[in-house]
PDB file of N, CA and C in Angstrom:
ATOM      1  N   UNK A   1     -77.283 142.857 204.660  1.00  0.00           N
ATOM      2  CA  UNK A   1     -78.411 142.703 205.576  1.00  0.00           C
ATOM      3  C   UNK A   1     -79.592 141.975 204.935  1.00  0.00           C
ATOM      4  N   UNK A   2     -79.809 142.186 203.622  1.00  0.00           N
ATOM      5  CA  UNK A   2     -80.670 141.800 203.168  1.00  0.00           C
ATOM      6  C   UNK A   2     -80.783 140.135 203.018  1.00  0.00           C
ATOM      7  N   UNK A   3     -79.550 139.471 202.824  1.00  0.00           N
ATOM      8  CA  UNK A   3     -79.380 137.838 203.093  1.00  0.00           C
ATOM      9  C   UNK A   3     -79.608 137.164 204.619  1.00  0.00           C
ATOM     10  N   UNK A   4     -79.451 138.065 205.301  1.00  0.00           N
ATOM     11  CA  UNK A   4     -79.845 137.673 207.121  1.00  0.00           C
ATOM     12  C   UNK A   4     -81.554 137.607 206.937  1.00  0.00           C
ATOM     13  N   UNK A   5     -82.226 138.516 206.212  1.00  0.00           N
ATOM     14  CA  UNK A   5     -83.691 138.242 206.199  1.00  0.00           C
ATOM     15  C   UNK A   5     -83.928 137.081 205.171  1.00  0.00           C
ATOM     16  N   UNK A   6     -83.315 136.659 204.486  1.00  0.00           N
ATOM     17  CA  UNK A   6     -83.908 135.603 203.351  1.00  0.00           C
ATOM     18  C   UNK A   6     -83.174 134.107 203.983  1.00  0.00           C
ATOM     19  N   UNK A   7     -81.937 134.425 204.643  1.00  0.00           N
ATOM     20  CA  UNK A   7     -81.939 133.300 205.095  1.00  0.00           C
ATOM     21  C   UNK A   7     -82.640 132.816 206.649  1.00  0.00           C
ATOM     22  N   UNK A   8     -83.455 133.524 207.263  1.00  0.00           N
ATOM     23  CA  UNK A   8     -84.147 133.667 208.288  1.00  0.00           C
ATOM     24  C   UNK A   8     -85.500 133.164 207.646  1.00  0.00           C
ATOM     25  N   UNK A   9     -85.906 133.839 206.708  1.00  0.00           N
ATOM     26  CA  UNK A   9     -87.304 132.879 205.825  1.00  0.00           C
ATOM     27  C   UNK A   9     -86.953 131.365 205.267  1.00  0.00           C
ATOM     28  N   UNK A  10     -85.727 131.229 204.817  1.00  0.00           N
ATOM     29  CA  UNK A  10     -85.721 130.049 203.726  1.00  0.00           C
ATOM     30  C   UNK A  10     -85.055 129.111 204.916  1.00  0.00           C
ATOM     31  N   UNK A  11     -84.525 129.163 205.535  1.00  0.00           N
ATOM     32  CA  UNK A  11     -83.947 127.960 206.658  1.00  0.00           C
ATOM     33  C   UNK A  11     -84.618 127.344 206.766  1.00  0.00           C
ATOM     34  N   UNK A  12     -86.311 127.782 207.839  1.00  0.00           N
ATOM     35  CA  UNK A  12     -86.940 127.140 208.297  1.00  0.00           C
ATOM     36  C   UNK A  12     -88.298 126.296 207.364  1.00  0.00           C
ATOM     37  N   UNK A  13     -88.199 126.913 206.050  1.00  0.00           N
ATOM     38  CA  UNK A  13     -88.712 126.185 205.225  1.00  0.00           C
ATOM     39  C   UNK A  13     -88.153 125.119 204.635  1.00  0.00           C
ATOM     40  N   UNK A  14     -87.239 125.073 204.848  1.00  0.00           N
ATOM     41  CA  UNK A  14     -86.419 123.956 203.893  1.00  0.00           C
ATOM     42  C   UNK A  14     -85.769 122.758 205.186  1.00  0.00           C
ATOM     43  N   UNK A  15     -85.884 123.449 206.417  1.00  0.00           N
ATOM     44  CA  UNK A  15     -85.676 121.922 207.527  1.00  0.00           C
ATOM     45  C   UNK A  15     -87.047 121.549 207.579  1.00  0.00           C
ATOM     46  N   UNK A  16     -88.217 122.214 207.638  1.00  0.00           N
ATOM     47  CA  UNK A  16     -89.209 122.052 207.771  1.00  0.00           C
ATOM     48  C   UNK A  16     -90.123 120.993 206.503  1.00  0.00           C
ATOM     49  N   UNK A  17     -89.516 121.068 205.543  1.00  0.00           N
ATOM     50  CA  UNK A  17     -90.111 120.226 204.571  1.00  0.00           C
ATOM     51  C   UNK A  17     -89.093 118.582 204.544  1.00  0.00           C
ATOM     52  N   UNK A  18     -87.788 119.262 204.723  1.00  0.00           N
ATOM     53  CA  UNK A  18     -86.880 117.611 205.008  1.00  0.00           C
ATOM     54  C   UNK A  18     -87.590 117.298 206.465  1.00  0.00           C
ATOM     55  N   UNK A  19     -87.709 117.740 207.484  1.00  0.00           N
ATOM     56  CA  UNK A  19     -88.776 116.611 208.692  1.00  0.00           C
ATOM     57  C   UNK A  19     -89.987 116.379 207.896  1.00  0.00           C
ATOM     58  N   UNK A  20     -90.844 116.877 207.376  1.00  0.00           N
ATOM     59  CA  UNK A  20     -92.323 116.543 206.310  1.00  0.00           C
ATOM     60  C   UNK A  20     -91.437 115.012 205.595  1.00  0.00           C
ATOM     61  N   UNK A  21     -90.154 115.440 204.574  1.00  0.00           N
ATOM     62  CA  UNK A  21     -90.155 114.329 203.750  1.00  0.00           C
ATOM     63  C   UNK A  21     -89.572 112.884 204.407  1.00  0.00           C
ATOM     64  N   UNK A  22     -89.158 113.190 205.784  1.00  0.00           N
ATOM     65  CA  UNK A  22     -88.094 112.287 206.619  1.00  0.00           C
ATOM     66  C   UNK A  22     -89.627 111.135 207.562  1.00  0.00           C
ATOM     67  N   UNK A  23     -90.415 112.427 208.090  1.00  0.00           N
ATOM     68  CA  UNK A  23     -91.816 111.574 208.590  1.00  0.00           C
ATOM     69  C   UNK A  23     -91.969 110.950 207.073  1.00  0.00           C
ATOM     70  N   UNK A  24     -92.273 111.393 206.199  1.00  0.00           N
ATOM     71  CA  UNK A  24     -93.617 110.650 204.968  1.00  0.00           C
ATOM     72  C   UNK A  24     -92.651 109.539 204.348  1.00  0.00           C
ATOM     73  N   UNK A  25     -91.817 109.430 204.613  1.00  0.00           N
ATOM     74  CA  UNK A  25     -90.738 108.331 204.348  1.00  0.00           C
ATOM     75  C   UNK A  25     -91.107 106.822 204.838  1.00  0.00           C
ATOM     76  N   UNK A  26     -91.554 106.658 206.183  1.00  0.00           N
ATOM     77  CA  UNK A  26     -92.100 105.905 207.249  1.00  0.00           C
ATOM     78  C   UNK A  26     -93.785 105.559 206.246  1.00  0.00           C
ATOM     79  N   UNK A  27     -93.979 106.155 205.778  1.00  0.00           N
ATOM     80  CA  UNK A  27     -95.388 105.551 204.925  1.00  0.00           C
ATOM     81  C   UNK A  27     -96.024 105.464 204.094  1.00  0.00           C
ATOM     82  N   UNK A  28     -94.953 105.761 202.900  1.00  0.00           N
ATOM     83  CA  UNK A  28     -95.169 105.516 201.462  1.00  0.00           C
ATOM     84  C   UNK A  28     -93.583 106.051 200.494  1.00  0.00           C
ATOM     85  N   UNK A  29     -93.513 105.832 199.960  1.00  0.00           N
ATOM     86  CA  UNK A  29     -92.420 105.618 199.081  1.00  0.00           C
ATOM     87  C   UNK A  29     -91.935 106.301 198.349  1.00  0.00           C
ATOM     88  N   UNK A  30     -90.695 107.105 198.694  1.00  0.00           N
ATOM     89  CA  UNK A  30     -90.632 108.548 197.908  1.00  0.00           C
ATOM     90  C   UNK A  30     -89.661 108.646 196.406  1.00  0.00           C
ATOM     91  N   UNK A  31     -89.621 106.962 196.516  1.00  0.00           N
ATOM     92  CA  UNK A  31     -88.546 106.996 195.017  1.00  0.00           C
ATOM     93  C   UNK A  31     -89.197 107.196 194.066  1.00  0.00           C
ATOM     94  N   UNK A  32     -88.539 107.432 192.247  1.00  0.00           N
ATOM     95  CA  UNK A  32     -89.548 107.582 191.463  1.00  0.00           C
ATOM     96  C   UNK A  32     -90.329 106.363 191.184  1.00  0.00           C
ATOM     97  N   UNK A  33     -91.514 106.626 190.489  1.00  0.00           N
ATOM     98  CA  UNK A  33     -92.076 105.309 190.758  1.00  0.00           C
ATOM     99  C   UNK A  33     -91.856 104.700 189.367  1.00  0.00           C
ATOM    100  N   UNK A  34     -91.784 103.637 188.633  1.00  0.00           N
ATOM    101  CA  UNK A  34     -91.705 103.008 187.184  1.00  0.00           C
ATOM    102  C   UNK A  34     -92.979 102.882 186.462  1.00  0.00           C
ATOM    103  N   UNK A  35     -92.930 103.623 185.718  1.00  0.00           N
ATOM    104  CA  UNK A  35     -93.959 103.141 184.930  1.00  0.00           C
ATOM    105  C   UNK A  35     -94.032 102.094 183.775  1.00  0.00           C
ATOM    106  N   UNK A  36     -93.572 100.608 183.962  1.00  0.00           N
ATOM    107  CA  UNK A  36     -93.412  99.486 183.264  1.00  0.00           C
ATOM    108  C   UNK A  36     -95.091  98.958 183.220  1.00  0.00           C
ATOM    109  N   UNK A  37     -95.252  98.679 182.195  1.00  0.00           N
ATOM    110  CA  UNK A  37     -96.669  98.529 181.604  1.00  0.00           C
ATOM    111  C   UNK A  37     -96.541  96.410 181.353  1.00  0.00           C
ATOM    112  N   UNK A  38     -96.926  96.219 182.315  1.00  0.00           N
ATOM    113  CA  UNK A  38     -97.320  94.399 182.525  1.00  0.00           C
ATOM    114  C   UNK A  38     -97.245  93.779 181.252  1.00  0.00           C
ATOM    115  N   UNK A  39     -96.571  92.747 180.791  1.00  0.00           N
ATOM    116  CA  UNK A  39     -96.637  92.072 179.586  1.00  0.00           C
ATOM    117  C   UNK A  39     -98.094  91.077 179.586  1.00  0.00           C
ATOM    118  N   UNK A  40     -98.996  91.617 178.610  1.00  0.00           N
ATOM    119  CA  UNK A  40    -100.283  90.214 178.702  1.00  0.00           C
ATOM    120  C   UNK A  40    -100.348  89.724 177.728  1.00  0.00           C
ATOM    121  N   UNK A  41     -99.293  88.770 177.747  1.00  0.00           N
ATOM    122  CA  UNK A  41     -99.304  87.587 176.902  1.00  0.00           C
ATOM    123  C   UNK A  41     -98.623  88.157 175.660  1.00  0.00           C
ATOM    124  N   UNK A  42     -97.236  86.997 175.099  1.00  0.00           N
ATOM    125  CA  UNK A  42     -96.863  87.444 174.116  1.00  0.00           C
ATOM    126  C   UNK A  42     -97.847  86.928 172.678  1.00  0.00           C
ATOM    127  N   UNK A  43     -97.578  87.888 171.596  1.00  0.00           N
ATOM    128  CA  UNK A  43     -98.289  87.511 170.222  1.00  0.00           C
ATOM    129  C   UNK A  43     -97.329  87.173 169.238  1.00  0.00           C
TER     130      UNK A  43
END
């Protein structure tokens, strides 16, 4: 009984954040981002 209440809490948090990450998809960029540091000018 006790998994019918945790999966009754955790379902709707976890469709609820994939629609959050599925909208925020549409307006900025959820891959990791690179942190490559610009070459200025070789020496």
């Amino acid at each position: 009984m006790c998994c019918k209440g945790f999966t009754k809490r955790i379902l709707p948090f976890f469709l609820t954040f994939a629609v959050g990450l599925f909208i925020a998809s549409f307006f900025v960029s959820i891959a990791a981002p690179s942190f490559q540091i610009p070459n200025r000018g070789s020496r």
